[in-house]
PDB file of N, CA and C in Angstrom:
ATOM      1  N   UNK A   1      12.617 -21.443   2.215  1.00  0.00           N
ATOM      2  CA  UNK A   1      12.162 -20.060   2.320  1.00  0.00           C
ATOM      3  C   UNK A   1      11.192 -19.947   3.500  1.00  0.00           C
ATOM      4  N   UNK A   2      11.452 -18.984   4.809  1.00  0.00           N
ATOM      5  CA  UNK A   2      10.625 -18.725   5.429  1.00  0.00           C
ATOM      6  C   UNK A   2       9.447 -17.760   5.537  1.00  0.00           C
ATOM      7  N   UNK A   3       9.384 -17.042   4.886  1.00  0.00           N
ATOM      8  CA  UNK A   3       8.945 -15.973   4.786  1.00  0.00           C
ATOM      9  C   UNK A   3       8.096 -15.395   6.192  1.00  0.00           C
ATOM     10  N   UNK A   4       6.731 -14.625   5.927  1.00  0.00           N
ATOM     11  CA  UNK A   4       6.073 -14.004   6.653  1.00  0.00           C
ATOM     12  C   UNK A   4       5.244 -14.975   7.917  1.00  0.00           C
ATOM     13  N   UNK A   5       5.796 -14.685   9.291  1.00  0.00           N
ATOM     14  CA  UNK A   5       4.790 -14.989  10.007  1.00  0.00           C
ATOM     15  C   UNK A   5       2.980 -14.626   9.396  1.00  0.00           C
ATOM     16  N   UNK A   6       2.078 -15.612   9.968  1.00  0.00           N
ATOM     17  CA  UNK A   6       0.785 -15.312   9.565  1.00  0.00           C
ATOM     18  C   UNK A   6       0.194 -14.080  10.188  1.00  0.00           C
ATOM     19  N   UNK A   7       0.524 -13.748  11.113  1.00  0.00           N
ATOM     20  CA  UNK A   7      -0.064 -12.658  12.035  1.00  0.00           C
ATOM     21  C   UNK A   7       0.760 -11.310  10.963  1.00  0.00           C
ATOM     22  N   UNK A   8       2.432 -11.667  10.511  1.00  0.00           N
ATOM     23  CA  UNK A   8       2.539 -10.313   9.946  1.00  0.00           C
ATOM     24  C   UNK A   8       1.978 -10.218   8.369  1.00  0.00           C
ATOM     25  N   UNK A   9       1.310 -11.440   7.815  1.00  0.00           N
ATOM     26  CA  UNK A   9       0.562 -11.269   6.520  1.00  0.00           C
ATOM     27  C   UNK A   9      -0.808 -10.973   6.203  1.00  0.00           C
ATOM     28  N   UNK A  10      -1.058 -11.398   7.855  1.00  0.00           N
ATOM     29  CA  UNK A  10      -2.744 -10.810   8.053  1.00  0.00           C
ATOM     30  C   UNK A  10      -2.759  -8.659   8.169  1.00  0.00           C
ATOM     31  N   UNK A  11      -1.520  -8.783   9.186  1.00  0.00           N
ATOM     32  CA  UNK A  11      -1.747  -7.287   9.112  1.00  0.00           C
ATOM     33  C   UNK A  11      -1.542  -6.845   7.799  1.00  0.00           C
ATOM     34  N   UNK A  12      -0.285  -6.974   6.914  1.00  0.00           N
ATOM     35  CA  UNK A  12      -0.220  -6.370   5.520  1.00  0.00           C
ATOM     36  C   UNK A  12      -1.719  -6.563   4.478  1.00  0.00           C
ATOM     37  N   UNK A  13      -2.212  -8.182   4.208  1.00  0.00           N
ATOM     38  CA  UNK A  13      -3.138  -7.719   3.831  1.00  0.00           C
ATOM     39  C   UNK A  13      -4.012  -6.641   4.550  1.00  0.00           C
ATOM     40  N   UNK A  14      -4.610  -6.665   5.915  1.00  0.00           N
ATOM     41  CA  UNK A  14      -5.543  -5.935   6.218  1.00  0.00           C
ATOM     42  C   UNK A  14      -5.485  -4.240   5.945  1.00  0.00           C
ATOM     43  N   UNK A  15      -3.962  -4.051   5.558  1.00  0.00           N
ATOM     44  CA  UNK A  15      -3.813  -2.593   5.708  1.00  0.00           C
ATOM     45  C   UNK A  15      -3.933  -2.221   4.320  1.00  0.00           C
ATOM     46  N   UNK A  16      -3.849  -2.947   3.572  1.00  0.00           N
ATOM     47  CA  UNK A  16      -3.803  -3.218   1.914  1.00  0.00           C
ATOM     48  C   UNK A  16      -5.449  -2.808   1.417  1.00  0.00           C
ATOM     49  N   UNK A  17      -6.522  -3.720   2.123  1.00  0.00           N
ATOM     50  CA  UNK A  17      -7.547  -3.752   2.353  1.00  0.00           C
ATOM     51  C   UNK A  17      -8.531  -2.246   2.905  1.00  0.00           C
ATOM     52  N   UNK A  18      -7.506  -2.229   4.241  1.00  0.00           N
ATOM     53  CA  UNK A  18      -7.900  -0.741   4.302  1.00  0.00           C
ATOM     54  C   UNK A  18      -7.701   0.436   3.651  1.00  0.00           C
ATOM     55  N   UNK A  19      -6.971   0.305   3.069  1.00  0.00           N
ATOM     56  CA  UNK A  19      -6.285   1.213   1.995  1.00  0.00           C
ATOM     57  C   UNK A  19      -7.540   1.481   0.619  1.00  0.00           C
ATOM     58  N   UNK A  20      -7.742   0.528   0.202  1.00  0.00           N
ATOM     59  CA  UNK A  20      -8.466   0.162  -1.003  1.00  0.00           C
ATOM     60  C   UNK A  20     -10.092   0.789  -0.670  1.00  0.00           C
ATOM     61  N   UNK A  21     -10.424   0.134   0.599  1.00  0.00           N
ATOM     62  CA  UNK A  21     -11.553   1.126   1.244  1.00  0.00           C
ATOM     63  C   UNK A  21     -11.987   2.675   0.573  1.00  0.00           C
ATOM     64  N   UNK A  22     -11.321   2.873   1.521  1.00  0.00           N
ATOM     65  CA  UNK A  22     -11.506   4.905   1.153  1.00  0.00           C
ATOM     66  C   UNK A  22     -10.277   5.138   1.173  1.00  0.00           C
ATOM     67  N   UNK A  23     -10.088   5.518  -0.438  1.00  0.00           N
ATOM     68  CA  UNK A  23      -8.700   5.932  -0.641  1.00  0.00           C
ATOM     69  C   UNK A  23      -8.551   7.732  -0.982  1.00  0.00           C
ATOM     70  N   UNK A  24      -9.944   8.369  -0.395  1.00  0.00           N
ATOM     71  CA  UNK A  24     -10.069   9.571  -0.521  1.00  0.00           C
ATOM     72  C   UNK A  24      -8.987  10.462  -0.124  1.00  0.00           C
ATOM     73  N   UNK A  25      -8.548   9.980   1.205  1.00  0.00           N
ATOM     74  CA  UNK A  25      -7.662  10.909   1.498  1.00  0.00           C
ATOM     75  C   UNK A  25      -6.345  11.307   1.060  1.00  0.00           C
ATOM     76  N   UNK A  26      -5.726   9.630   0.265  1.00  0.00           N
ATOM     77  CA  UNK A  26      -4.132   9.544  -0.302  1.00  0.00           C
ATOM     78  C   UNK A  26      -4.755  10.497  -1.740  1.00  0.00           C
ATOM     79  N   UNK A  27      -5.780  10.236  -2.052  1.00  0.00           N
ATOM     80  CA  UNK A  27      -6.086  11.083  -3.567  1.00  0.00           C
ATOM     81  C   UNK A  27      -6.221  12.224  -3.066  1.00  0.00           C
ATOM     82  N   UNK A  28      -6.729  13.002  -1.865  1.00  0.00           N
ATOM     83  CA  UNK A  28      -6.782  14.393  -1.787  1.00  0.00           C
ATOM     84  C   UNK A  28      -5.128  14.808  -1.919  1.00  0.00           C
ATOM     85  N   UNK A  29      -4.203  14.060  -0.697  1.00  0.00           N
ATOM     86  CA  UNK A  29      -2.892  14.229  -0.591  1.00  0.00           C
ATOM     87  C   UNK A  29      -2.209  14.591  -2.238  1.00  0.00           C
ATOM     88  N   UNK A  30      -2.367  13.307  -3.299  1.00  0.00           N
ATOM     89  CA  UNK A  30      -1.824  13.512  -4.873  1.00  0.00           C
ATOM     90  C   UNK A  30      -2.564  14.840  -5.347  1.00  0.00           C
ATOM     91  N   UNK A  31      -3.638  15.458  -5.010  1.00  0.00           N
ATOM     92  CA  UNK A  31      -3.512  16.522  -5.714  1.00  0.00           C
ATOM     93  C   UNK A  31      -3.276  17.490  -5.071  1.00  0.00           C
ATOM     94  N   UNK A  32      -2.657  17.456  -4.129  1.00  0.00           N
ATOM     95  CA  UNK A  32      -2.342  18.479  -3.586  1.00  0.00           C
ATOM     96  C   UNK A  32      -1.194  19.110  -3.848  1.00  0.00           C
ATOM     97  N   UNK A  33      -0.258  17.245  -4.167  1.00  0.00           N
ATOM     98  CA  UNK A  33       1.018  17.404  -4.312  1.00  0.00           C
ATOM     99  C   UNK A  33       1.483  17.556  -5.395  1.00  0.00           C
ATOM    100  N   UNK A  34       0.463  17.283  -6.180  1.00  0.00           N
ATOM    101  CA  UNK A  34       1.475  17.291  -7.679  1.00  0.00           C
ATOM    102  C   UNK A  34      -0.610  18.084  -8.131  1.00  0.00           C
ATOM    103  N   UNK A  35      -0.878  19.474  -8.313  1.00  0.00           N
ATOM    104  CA  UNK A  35      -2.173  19.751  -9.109  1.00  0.00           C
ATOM    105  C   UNK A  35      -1.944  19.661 -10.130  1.00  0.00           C
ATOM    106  N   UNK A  36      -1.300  19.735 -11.220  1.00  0.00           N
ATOM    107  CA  UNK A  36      -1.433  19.887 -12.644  1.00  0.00           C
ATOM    108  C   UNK A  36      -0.283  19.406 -13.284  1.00  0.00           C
ATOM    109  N   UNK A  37       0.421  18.446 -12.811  1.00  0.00           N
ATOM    110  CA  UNK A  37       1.175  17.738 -13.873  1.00  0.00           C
ATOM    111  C   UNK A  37       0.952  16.541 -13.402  1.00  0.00           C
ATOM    112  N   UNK A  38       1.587  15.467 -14.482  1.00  0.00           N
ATOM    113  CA  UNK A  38       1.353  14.461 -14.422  1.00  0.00           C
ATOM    114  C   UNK A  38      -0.176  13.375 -14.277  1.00  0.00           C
ATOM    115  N   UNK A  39       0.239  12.280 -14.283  1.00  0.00           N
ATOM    116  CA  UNK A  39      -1.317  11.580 -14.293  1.00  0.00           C
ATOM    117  C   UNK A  39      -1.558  11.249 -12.631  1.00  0.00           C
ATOM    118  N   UNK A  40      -2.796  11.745 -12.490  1.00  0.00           N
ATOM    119  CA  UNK A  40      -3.156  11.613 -10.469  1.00  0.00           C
ATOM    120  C   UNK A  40      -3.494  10.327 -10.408  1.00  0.00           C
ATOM    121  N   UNK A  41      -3.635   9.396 -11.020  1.00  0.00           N
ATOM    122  CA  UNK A  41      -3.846   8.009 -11.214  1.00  0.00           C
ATOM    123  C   UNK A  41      -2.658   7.277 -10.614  1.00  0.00           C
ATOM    124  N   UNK A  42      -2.149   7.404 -11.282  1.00  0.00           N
ATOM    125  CA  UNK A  42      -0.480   6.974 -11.108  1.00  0.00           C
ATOM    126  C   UNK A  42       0.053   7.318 -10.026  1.00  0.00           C
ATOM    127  N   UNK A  43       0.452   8.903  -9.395  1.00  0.00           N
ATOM    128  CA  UNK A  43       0.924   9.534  -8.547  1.00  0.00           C
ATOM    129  C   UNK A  43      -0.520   8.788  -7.302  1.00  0.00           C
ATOM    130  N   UNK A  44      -1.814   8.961  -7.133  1.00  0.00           N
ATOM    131  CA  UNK A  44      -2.162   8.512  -6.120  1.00  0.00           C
ATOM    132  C   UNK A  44      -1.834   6.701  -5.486  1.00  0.00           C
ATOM    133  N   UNK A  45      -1.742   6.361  -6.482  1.00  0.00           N
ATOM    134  CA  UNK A  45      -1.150   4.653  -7.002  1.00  0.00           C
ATOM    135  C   UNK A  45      -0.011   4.688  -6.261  1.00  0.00           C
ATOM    136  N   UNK A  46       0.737   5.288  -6.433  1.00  0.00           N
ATOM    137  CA  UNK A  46       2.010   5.058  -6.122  1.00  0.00           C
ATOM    138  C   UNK A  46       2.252   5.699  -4.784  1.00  0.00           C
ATOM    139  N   UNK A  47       1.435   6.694  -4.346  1.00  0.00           N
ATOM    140  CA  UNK A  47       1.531   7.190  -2.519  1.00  0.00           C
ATOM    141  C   UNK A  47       0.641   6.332  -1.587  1.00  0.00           C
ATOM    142  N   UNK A  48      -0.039   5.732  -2.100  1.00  0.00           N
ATOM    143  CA  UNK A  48      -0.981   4.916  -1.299  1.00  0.00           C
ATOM    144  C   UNK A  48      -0.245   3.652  -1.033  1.00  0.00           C
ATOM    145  N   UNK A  49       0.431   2.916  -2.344  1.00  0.00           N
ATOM    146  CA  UNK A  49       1.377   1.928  -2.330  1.00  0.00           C
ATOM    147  C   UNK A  49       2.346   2.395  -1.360  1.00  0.00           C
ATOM    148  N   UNK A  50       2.829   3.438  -1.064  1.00  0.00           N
ATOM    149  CA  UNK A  50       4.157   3.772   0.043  1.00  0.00           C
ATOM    150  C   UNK A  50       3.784   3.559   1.343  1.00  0.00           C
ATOM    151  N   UNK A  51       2.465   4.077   0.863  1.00  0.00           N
ATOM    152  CA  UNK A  51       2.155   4.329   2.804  1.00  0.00           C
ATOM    153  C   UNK A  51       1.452   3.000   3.192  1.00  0.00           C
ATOM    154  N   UNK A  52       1.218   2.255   2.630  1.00  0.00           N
ATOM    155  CA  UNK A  52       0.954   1.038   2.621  1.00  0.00           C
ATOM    156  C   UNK A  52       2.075   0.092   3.456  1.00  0.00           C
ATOM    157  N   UNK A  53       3.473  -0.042   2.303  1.00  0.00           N
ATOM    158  CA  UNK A  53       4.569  -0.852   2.550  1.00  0.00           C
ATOM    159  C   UNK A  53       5.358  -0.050   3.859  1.00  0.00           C
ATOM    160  N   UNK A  54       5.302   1.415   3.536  1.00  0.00           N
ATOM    161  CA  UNK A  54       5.831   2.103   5.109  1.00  0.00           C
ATOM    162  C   UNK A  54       5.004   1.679   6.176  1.00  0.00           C
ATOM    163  N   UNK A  55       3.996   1.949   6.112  1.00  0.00           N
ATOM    164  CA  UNK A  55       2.947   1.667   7.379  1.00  0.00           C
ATOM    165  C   UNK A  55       3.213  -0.255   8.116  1.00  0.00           C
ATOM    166  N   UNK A  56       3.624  -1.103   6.992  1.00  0.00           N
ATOM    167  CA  UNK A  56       3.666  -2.058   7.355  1.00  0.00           C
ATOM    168  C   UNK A  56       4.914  -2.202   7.787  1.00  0.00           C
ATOM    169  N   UNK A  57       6.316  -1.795   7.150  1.00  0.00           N
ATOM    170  CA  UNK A  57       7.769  -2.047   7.732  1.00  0.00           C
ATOM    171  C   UNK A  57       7.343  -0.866   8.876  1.00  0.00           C
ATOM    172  N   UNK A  58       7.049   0.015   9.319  1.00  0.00           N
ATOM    173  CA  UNK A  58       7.606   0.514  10.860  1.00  0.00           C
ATOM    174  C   UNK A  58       6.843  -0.097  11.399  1.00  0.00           C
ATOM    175  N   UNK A  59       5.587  -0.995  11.395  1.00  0.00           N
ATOM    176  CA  UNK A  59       5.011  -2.223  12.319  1.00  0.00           C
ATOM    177  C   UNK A  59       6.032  -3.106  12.635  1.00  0.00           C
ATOM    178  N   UNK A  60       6.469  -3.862  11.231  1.00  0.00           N
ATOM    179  CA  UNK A  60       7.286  -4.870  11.824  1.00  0.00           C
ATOM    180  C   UNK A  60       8.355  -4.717  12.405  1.00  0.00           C
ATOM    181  N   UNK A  61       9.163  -3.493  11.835  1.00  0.00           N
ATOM    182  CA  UNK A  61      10.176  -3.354  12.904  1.00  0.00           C
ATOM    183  C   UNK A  61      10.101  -3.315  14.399  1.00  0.00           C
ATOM    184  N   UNK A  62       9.081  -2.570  15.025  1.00  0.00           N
ATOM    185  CA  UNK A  62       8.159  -2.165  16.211  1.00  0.00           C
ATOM    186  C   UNK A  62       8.153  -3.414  16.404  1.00  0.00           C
ATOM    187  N   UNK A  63       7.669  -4.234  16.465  1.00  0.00           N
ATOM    188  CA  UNK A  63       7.387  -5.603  16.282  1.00  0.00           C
ATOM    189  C   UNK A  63       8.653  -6.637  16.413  1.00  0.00           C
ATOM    190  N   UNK A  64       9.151  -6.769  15.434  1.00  0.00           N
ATOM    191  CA  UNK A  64       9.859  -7.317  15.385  1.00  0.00           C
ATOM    192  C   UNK A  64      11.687  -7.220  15.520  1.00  0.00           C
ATOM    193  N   UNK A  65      11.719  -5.722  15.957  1.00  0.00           N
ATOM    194  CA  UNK A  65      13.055  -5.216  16.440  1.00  0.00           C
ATOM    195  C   UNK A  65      14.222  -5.540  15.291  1.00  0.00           C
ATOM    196  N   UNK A  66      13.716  -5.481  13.904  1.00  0.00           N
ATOM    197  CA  UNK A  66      14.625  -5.502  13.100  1.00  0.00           C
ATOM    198  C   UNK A  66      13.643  -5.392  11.801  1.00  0.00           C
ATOM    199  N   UNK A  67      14.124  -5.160  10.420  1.00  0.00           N
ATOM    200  CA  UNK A  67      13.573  -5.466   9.011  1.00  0.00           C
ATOM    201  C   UNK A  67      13.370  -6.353   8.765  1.00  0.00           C
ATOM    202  N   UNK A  68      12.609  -6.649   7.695  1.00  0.00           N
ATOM    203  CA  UNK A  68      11.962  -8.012   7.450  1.00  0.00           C
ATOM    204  C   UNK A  68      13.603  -8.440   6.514  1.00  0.00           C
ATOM    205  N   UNK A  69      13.867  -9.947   6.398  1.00  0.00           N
ATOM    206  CA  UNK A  69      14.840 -10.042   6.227  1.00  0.00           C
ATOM    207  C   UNK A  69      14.265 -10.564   4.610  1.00  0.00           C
ATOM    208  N   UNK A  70      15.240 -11.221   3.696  1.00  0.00           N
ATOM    209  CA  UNK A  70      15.417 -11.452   2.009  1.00  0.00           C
ATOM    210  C   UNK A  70      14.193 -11.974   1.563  1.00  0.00           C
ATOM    211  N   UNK A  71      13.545 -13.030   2.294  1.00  0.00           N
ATOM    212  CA  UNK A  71      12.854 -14.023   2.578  1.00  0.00           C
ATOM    213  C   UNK A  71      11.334 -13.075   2.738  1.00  0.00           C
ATOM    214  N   UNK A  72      11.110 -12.535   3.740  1.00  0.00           N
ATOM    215  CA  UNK A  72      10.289 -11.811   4.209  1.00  0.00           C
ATOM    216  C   UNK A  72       9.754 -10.518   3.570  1.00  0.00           C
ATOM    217  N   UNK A  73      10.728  -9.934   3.093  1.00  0.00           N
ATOM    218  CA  UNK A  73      10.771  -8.506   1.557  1.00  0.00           C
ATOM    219  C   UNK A  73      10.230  -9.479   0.628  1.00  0.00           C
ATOM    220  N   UNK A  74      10.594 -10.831   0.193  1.00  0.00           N
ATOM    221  CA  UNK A  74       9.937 -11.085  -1.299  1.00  0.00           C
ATOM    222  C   UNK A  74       8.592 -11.418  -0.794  1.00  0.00           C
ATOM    223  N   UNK A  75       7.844 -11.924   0.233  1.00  0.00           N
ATOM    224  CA  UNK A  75       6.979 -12.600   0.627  1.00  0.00           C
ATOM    225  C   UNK A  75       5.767 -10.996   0.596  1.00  0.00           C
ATOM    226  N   UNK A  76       6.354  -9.513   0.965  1.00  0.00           N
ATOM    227  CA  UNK A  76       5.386  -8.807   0.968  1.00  0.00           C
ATOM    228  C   UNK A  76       5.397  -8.134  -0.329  1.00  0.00           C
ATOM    229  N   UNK A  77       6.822  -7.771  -1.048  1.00  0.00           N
ATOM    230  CA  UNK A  77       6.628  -7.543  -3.149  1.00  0.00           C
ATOM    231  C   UNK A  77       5.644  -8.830  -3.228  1.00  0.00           C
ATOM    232  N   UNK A  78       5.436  -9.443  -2.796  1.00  0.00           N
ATOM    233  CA  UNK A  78       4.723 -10.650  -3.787  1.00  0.00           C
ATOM    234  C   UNK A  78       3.105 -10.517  -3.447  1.00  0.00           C
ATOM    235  N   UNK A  79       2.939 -10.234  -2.185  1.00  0.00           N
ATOM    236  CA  UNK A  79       1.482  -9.490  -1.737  1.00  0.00           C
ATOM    237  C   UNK A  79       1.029  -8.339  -2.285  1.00  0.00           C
ATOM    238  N   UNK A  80       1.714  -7.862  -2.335  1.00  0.00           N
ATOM    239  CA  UNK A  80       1.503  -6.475  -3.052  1.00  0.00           C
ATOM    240  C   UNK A  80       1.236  -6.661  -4.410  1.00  0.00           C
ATOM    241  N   UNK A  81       1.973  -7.117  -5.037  1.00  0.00           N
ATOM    242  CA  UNK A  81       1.795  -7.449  -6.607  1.00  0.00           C
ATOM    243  C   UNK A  81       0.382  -8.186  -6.559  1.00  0.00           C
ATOM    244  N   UNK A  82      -0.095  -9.304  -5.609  1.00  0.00           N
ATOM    245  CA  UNK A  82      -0.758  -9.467  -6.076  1.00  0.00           C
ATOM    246  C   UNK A  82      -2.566  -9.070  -5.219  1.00  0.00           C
ATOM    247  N   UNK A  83      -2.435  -8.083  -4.642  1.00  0.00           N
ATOM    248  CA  UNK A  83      -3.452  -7.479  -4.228  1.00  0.00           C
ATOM    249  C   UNK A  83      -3.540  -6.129  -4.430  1.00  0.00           C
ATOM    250  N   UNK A  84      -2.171  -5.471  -5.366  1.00  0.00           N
ATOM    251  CA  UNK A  84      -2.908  -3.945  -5.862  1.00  0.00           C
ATOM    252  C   UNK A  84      -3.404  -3.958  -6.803  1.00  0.00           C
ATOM    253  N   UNK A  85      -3.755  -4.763  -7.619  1.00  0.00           N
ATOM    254  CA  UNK A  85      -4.929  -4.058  -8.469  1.00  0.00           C
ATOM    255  C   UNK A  85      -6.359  -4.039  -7.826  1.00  0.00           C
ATOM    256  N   UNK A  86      -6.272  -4.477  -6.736  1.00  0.00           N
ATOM    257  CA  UNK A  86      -7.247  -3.980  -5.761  1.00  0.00           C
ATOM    258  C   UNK A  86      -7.529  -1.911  -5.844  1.00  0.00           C
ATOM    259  N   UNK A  87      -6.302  -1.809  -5.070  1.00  0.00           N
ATOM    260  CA  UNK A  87      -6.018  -0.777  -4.952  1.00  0.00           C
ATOM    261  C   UNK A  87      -6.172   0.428  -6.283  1.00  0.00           C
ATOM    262  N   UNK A  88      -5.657  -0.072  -7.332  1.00  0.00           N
ATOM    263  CA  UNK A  88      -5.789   0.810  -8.151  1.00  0.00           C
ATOM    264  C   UNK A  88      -7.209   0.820  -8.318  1.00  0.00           C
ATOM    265  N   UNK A  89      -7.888   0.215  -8.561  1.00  0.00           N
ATOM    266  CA  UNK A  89      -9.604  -0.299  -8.914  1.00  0.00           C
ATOM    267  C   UNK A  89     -10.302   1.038  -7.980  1.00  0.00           C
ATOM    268  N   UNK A  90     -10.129   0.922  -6.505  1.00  0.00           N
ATOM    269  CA  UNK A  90     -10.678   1.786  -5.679  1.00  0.00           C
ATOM    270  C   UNK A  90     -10.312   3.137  -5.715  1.00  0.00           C
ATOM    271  N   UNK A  91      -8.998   3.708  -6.609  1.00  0.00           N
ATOM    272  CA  UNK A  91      -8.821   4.749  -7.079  1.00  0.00           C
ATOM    273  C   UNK A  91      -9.338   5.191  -8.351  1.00  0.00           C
ATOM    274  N   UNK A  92      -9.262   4.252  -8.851  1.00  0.00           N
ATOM    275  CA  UNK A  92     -10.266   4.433 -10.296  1.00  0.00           C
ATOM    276  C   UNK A  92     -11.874   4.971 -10.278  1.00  0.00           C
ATOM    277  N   UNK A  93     -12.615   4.275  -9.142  1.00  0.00           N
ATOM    278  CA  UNK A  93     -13.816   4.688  -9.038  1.00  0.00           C
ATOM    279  C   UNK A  93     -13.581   5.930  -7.936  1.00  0.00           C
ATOM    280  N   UNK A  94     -13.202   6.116  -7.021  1.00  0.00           N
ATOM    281  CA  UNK A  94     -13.099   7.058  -6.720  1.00  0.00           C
ATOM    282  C   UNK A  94     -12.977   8.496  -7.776  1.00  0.00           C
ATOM    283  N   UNK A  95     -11.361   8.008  -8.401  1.00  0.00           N
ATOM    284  CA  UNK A  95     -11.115   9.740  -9.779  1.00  0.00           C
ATOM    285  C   UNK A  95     -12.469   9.427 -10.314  1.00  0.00           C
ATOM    286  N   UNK A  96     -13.510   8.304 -11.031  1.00  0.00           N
ATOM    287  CA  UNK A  96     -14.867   8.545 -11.444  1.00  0.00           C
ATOM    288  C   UNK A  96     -15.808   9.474 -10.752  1.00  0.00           C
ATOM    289  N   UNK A  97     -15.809   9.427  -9.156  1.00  0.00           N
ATOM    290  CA  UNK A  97     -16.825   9.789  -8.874  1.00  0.00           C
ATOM    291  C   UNK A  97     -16.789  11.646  -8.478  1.00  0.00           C
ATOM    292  N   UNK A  98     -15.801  12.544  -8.822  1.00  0.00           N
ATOM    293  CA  UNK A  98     -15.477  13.252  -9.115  1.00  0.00           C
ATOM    294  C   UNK A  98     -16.352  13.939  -9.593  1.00  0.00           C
TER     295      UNK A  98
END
């Protein structure tokens, strides 16, 4: 298994990272998009997670003039899994500070 160059696992974490930061703005975006249904927990969870994994595949493509290949997709599901509960955490205190 080859997976992720280090330079493209440094950027995914870092954007992961930045994300988790100030996640004010993907939470302004969820209520904008969805005001009164559903849980904004979830819905901000899950747009921040997009723009996350988007933000990182049109890098690598840019980058790397193609998709990350079988190898390379499990190597960033597997980052992800295990650095969003980061992410949710920083949405959590955020919907707190409300």
């Amino acid at each position: 298994m080859m997976g992720l160059e280090a330079v493209d696992r440094k950027e995914l974490e870092a954007l992961i990272k930045a994300a988790g930061k100030d996640p004010k703005v993907p939470i302004g975006l969820a209520r904008k998009m969805m005001p009164r249904q559903g849980d904004i927990e979830e819905f901000a969870y899950g747009l921040i997670s997009g723009m996350v994994v988007g933000n990182f595949m049109a890098s690598f493509e840019n980058k790397n003039g193609r998709l990350p290949d079988r190898d390379e997709t499990a190597e960033i599901l597997s980052i992800m899994m295990n650095r969003m509960p980061l992410l949710r955490k920083s949405i959590m205190k955020q919907l707190d500070m409300r």
